[in-house]
PDB file of N, CA and C in Angstrom:
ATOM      1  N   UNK A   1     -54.784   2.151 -20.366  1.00  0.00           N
ATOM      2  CA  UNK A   1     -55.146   0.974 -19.631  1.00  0.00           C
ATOM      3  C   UNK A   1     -56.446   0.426 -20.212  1.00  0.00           C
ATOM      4  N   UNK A   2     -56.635  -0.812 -20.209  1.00  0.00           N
ATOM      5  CA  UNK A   2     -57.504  -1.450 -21.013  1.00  0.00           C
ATOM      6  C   UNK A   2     -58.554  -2.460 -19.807  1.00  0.00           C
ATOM      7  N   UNK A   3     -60.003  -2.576 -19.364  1.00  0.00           N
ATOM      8  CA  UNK A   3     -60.697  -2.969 -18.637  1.00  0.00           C
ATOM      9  C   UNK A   3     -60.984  -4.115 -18.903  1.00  0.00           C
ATOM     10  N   UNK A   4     -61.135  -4.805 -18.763  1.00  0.00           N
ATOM     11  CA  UNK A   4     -61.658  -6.881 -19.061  1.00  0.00           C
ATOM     12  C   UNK A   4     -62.775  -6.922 -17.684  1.00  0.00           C
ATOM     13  N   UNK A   5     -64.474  -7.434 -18.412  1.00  0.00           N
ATOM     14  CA  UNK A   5     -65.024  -7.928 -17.478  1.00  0.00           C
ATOM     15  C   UNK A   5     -65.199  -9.032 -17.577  1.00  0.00           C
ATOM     16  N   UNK A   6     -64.987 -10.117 -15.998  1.00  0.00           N
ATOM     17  CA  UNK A   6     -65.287 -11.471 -16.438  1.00  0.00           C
ATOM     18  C   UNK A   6     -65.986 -11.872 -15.345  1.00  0.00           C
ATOM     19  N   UNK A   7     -66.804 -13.102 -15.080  1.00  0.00           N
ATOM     20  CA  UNK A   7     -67.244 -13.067 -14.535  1.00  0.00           C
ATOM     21  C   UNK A   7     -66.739 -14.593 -13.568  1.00  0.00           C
ATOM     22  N   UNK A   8     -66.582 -14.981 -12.234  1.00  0.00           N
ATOM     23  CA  UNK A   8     -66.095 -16.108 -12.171  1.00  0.00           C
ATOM     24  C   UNK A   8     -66.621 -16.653 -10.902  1.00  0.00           C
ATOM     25  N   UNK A   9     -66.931 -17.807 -10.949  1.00  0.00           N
ATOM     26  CA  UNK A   9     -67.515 -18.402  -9.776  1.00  0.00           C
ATOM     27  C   UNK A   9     -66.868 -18.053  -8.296  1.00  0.00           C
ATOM     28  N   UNK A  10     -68.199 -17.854  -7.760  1.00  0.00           N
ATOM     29  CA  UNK A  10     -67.265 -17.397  -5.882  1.00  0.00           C
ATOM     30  C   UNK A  10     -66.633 -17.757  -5.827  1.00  0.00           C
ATOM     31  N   UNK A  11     -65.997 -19.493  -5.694  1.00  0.00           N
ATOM     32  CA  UNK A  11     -65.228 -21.064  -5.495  1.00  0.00           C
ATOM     33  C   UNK A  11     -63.874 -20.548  -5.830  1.00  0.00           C
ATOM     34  N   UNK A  12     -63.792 -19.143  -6.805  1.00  0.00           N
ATOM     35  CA  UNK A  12     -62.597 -19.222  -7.516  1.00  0.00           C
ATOM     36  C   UNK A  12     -62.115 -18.049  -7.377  1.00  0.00           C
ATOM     37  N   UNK A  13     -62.881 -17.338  -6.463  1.00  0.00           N
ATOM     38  CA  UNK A  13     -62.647 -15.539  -6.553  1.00  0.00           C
ATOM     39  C   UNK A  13     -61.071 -15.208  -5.729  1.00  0.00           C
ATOM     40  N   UNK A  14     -61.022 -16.015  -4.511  1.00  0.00           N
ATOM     41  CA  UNK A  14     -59.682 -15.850  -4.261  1.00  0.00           C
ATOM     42  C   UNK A  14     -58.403 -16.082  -5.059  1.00  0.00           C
ATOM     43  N   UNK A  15     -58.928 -17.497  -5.568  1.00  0.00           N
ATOM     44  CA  UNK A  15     -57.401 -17.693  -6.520  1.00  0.00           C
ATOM     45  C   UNK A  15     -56.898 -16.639  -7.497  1.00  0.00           C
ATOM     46  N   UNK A  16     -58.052 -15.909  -7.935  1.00  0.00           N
ATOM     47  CA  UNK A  16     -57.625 -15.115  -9.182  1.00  0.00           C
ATOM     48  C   UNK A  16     -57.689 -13.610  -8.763  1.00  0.00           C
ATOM     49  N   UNK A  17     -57.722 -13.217  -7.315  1.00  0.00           N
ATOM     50  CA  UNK A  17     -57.453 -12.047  -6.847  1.00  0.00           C
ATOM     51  C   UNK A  17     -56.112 -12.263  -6.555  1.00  0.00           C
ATOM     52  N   UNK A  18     -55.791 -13.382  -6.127  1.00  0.00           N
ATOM     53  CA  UNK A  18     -54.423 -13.341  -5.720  1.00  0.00           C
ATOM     54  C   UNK A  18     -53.194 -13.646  -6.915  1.00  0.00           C
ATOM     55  N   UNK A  19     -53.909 -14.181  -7.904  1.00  0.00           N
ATOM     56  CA  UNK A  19     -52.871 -13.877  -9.407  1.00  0.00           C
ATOM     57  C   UNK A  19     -52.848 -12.903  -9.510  1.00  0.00           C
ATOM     58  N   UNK A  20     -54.176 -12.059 -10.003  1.00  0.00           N
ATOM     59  CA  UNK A  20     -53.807 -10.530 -10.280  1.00  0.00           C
ATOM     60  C   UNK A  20     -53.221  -9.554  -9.583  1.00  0.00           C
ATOM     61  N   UNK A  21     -52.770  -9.940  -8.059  1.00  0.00           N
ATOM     62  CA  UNK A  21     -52.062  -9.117  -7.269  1.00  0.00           C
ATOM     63  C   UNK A  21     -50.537  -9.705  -7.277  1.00  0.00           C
ATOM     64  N   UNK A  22     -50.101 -11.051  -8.075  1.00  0.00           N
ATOM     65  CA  UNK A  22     -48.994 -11.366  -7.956  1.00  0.00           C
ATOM     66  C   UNK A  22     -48.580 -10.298  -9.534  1.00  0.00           C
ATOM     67  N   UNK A  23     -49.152 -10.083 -10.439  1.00  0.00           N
ATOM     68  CA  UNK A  23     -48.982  -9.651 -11.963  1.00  0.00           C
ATOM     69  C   UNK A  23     -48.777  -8.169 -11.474  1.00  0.00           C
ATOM     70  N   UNK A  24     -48.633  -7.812 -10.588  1.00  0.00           N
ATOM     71  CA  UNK A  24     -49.408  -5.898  -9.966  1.00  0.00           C
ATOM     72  C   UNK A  24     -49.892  -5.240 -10.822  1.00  0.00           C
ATOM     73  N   UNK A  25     -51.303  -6.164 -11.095  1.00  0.00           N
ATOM     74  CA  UNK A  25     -52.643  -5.177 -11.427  1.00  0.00           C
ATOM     75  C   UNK A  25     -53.276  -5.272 -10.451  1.00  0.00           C
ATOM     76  N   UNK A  26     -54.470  -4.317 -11.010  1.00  0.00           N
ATOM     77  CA  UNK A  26     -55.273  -3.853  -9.721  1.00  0.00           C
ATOM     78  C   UNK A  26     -56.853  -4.460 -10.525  1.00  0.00           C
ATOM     79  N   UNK A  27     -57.505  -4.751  -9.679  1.00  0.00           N
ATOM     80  CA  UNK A  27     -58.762  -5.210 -10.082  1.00  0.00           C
ATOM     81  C   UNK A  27     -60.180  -4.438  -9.360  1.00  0.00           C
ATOM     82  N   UNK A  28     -61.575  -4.617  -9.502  1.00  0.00           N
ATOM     83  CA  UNK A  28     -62.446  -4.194  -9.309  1.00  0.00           C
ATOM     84  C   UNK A  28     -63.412  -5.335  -9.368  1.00  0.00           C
ATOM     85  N   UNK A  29     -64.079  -5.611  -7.567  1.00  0.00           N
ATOM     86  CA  UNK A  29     -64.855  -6.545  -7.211  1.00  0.00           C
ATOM     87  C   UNK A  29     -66.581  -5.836  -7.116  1.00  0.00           C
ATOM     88  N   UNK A  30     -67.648  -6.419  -7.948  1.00  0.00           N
ATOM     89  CA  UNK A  30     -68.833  -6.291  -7.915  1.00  0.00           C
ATOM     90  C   UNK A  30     -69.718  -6.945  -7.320  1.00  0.00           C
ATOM     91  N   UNK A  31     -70.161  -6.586  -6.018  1.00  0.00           N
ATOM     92  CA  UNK A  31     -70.430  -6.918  -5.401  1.00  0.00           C
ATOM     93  C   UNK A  31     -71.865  -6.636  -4.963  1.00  0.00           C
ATOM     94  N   UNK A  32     -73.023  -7.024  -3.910  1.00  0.00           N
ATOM     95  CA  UNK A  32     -74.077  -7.024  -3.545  1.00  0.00           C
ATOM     96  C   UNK A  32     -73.943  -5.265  -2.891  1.00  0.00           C
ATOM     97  N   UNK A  33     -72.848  -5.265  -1.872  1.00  0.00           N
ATOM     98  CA  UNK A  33     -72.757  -3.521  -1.476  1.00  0.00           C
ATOM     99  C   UNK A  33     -72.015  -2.159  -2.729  1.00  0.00           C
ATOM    100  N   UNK A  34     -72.399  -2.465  -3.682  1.00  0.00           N
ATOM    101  CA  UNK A  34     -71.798  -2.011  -4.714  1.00  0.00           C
ATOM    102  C   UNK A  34     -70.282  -2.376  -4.845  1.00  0.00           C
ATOM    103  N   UNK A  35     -69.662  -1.707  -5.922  1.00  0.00           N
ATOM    104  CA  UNK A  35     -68.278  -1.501  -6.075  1.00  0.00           C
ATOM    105  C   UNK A  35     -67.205  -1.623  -5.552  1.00  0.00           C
ATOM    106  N   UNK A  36     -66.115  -2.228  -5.295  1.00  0.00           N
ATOM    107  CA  UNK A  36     -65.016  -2.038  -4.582  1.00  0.00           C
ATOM    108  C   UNK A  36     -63.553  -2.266  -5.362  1.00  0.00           C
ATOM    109  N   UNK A  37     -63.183  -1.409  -5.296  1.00  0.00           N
ATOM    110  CA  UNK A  37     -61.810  -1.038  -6.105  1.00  0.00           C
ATOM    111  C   UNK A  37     -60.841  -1.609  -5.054  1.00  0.00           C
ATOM    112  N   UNK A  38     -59.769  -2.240  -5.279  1.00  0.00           N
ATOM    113  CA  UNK A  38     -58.604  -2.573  -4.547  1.00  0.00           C
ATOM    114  C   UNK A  38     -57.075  -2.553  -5.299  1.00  0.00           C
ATOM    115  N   UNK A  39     -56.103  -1.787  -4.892  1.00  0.00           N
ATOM    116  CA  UNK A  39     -54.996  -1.392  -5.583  1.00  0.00           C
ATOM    117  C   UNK A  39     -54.243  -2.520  -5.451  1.00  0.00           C
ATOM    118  N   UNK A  40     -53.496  -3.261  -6.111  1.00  0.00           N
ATOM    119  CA  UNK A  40     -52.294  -4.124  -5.929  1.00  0.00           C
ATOM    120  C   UNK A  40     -51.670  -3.569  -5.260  1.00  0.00           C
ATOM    121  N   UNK A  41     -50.747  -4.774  -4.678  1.00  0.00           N
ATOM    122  CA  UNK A  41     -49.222  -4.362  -3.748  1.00  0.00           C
ATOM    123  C   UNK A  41     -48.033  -5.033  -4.748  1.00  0.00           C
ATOM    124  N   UNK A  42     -46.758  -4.495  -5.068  1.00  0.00           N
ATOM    125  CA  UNK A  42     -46.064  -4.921  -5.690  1.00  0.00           C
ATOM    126  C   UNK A  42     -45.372  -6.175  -4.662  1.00  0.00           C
ATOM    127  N   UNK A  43     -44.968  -7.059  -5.153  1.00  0.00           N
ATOM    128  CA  UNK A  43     -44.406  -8.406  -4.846  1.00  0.00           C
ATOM    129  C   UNK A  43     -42.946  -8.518  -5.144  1.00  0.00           C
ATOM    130  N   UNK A  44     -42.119  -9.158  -3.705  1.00  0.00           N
ATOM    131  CA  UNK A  44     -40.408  -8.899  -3.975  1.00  0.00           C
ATOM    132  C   UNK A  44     -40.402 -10.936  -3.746  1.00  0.00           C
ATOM    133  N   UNK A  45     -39.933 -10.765  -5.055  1.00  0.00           N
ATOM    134  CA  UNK A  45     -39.400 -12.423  -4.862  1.00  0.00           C
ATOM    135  C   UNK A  45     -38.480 -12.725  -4.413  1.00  0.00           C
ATOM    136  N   UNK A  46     -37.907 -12.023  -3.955  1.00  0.00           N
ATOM    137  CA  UNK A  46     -36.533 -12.335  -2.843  1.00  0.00           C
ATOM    138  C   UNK A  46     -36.778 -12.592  -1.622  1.00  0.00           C
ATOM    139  N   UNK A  47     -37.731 -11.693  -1.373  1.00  0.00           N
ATOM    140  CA  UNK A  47     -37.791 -12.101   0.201  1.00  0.00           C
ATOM    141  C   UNK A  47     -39.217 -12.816   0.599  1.00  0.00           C
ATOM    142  N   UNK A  48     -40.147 -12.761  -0.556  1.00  0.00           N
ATOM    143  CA  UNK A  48     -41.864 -13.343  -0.544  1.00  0.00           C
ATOM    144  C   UNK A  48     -42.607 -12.653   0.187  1.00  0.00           C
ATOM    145  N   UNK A  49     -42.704 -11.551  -0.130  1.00  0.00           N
ATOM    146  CA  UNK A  49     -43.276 -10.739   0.718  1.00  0.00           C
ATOM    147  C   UNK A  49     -43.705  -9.105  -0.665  1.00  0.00           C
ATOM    148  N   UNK A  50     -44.628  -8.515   0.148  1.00  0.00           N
ATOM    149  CA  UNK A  50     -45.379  -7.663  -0.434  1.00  0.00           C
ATOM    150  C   UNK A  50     -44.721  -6.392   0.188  1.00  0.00           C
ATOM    151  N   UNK A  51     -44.775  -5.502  -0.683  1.00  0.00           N
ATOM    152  CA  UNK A  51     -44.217  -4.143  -0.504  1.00  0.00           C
ATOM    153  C   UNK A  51     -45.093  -3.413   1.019  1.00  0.00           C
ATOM    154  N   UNK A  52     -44.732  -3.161   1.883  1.00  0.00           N
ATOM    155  CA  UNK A  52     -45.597  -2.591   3.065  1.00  0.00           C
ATOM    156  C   UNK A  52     -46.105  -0.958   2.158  1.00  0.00           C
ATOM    157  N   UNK A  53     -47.089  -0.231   3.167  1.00  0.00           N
ATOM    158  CA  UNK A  53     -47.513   0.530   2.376  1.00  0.00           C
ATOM    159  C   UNK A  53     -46.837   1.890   2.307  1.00  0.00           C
ATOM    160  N   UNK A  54     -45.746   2.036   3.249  1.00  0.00           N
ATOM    161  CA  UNK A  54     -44.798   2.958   3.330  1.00  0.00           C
ATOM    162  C   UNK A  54     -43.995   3.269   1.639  1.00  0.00           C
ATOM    163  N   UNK A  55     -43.588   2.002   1.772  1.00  0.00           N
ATOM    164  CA  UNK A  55     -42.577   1.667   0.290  1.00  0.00           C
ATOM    165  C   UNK A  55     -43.763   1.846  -0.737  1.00  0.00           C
ATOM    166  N   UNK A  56     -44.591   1.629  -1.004  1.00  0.00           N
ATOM    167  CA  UNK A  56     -45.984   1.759  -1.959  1.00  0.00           C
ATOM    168  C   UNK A  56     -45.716   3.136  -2.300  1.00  0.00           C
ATOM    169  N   UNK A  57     -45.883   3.652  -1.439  1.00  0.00           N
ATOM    170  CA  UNK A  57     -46.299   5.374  -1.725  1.00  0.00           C
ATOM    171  C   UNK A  57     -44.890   6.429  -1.915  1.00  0.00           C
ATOM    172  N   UNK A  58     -43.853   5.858  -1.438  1.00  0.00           N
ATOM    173  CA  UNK A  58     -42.486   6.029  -2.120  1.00  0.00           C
ATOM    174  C   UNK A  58     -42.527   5.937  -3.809  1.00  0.00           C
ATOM    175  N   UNK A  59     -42.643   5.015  -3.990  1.00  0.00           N
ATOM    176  CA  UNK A  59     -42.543   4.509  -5.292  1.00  0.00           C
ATOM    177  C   UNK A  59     -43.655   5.221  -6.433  1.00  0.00           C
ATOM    178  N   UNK A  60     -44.943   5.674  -5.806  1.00  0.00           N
ATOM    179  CA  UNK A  60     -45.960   6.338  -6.362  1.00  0.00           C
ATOM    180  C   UNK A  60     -45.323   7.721  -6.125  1.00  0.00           C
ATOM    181  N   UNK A  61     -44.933   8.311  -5.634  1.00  0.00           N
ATOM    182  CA  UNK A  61     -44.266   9.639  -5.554  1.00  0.00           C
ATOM    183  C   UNK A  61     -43.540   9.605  -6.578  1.00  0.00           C
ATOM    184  N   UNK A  62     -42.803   8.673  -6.304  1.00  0.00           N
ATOM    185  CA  UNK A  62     -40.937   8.741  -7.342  1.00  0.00           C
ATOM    186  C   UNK A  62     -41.860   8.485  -8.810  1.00  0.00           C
ATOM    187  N   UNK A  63     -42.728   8.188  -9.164  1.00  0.00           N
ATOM    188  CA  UNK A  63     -43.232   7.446 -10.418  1.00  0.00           C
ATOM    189  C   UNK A  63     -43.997   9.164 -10.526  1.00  0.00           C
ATOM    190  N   UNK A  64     -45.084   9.716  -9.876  1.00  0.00           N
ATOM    191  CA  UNK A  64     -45.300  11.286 -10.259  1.00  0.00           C
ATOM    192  C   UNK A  64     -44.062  12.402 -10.234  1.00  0.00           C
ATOM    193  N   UNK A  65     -43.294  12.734  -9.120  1.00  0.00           N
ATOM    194  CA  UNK A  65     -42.397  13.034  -9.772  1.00  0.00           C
ATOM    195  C   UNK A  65     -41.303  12.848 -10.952  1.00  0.00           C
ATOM    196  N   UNK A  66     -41.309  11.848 -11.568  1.00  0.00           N
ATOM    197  CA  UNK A  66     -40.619  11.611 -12.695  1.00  0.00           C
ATOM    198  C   UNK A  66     -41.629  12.008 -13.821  1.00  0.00           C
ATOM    199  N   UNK A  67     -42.828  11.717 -13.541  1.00  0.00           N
ATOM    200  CA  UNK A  67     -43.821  12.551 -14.565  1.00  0.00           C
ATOM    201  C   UNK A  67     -43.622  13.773 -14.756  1.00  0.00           C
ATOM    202  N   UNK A  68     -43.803  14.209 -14.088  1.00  0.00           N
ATOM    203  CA  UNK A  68     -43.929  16.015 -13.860  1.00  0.00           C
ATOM    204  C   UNK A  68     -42.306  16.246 -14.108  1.00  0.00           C
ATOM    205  N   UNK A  69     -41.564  16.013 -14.084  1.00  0.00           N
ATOM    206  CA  UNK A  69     -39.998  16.155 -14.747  1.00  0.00           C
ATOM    207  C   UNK A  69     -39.086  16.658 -13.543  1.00  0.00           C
ATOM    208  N   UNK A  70     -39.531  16.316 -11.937  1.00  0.00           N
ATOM    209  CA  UNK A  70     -38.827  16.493 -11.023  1.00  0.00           C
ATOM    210  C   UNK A  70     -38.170  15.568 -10.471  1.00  0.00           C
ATOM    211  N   UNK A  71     -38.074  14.426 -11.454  1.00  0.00           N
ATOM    212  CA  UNK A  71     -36.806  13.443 -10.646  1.00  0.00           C
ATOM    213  C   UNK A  71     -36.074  13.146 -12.712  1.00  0.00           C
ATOM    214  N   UNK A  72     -35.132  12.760 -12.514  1.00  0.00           N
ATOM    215  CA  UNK A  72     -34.746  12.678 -13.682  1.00  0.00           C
ATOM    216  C   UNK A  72     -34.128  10.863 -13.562  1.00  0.00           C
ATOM    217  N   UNK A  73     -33.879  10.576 -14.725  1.00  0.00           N
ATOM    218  CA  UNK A  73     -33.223   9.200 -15.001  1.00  0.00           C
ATOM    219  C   UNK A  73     -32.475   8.750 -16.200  1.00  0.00           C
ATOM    220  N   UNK A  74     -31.350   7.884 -15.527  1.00  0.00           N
ATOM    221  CA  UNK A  74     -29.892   8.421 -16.675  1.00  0.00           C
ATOM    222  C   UNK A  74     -29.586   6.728 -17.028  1.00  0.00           C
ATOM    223  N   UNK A  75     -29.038   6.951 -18.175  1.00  0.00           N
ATOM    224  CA  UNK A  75     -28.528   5.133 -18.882  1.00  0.00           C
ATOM    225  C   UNK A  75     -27.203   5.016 -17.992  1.00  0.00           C
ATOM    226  N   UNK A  76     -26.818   6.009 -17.435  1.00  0.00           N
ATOM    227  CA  UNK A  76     -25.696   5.467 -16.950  1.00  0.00           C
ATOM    228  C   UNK A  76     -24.971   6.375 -15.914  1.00  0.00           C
ATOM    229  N   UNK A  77     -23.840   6.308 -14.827  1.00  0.00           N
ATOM    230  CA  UNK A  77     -23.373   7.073 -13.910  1.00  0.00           C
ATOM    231  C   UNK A  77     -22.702   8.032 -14.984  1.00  0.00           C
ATOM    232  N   UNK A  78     -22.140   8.039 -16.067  1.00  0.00           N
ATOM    233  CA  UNK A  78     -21.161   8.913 -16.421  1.00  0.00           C
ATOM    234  C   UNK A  78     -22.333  10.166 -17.362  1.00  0.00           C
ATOM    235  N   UNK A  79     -23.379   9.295 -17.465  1.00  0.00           N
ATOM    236  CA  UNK A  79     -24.420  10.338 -18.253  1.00  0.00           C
ATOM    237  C   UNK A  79     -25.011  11.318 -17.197  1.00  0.00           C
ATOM    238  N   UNK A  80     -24.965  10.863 -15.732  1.00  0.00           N
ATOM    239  CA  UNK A  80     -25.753  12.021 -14.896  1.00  0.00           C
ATOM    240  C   UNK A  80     -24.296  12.698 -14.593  1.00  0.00           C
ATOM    241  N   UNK A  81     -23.384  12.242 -14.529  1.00  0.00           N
ATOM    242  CA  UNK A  81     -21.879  13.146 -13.879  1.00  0.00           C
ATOM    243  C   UNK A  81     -22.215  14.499 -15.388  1.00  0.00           C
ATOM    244  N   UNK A  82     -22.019  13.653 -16.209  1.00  0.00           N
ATOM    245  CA  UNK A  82     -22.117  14.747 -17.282  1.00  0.00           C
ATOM    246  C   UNK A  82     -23.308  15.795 -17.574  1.00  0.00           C
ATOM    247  N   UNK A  83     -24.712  15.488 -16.609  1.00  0.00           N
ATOM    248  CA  UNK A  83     -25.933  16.522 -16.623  1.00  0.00           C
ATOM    249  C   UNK A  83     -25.679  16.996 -15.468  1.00  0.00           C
ATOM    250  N   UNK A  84     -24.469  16.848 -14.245  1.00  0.00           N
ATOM    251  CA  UNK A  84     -24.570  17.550 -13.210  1.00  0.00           C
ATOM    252  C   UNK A  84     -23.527  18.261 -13.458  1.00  0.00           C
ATOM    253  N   UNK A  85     -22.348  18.118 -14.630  1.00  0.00           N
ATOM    254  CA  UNK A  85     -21.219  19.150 -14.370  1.00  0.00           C
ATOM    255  C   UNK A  85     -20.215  18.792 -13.848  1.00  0.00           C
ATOM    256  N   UNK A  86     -19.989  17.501 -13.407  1.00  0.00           N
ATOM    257  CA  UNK A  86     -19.104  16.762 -12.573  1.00  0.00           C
ATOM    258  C   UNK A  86     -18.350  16.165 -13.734  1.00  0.00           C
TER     259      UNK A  86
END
């Protein structure tokens, strides 16, 4: 992951928090009380609406377990029939 600092007028700080949360990155606001980190929410264009935080942390599970090699993922139904033996 690669950091970009920029710097941008107050006038404009919302508009471009709310791009970078439509892109799901996550950004870092510098502020007078120090630091504040804020995670994106992924965005469903179907329905216009933001992932609640239930589904968030689903998806962060399923994304570490697939790291760690406890969920697996197949090109196709006949490729997992064939890693399950079926």
């Amino acid at each position: 992951m690669t950091a970009i600092t920029i710097n941008i007028p107050n006038r404009e700080v919302s508009f471009f928090k709310k791009m970078i949360e439509k892109m799901g990155w996550t950004y870092t606001v510098a502020g007078e009380e120090g630091t504040v980190a804020k995670k994106s929410r992924l965005y469903d264009p179907e329905t216009g609406e933001y992932l609640n935080e239930k589904t968030m942390k689903a998806i962060e599970e399923a994304h570490d377990d697939m790291k760690q090699g406890r969920l697996k993922s197949y090109d196709s139904v006949d490729a997992m029939f064939q890693d399950l033996g079926i």
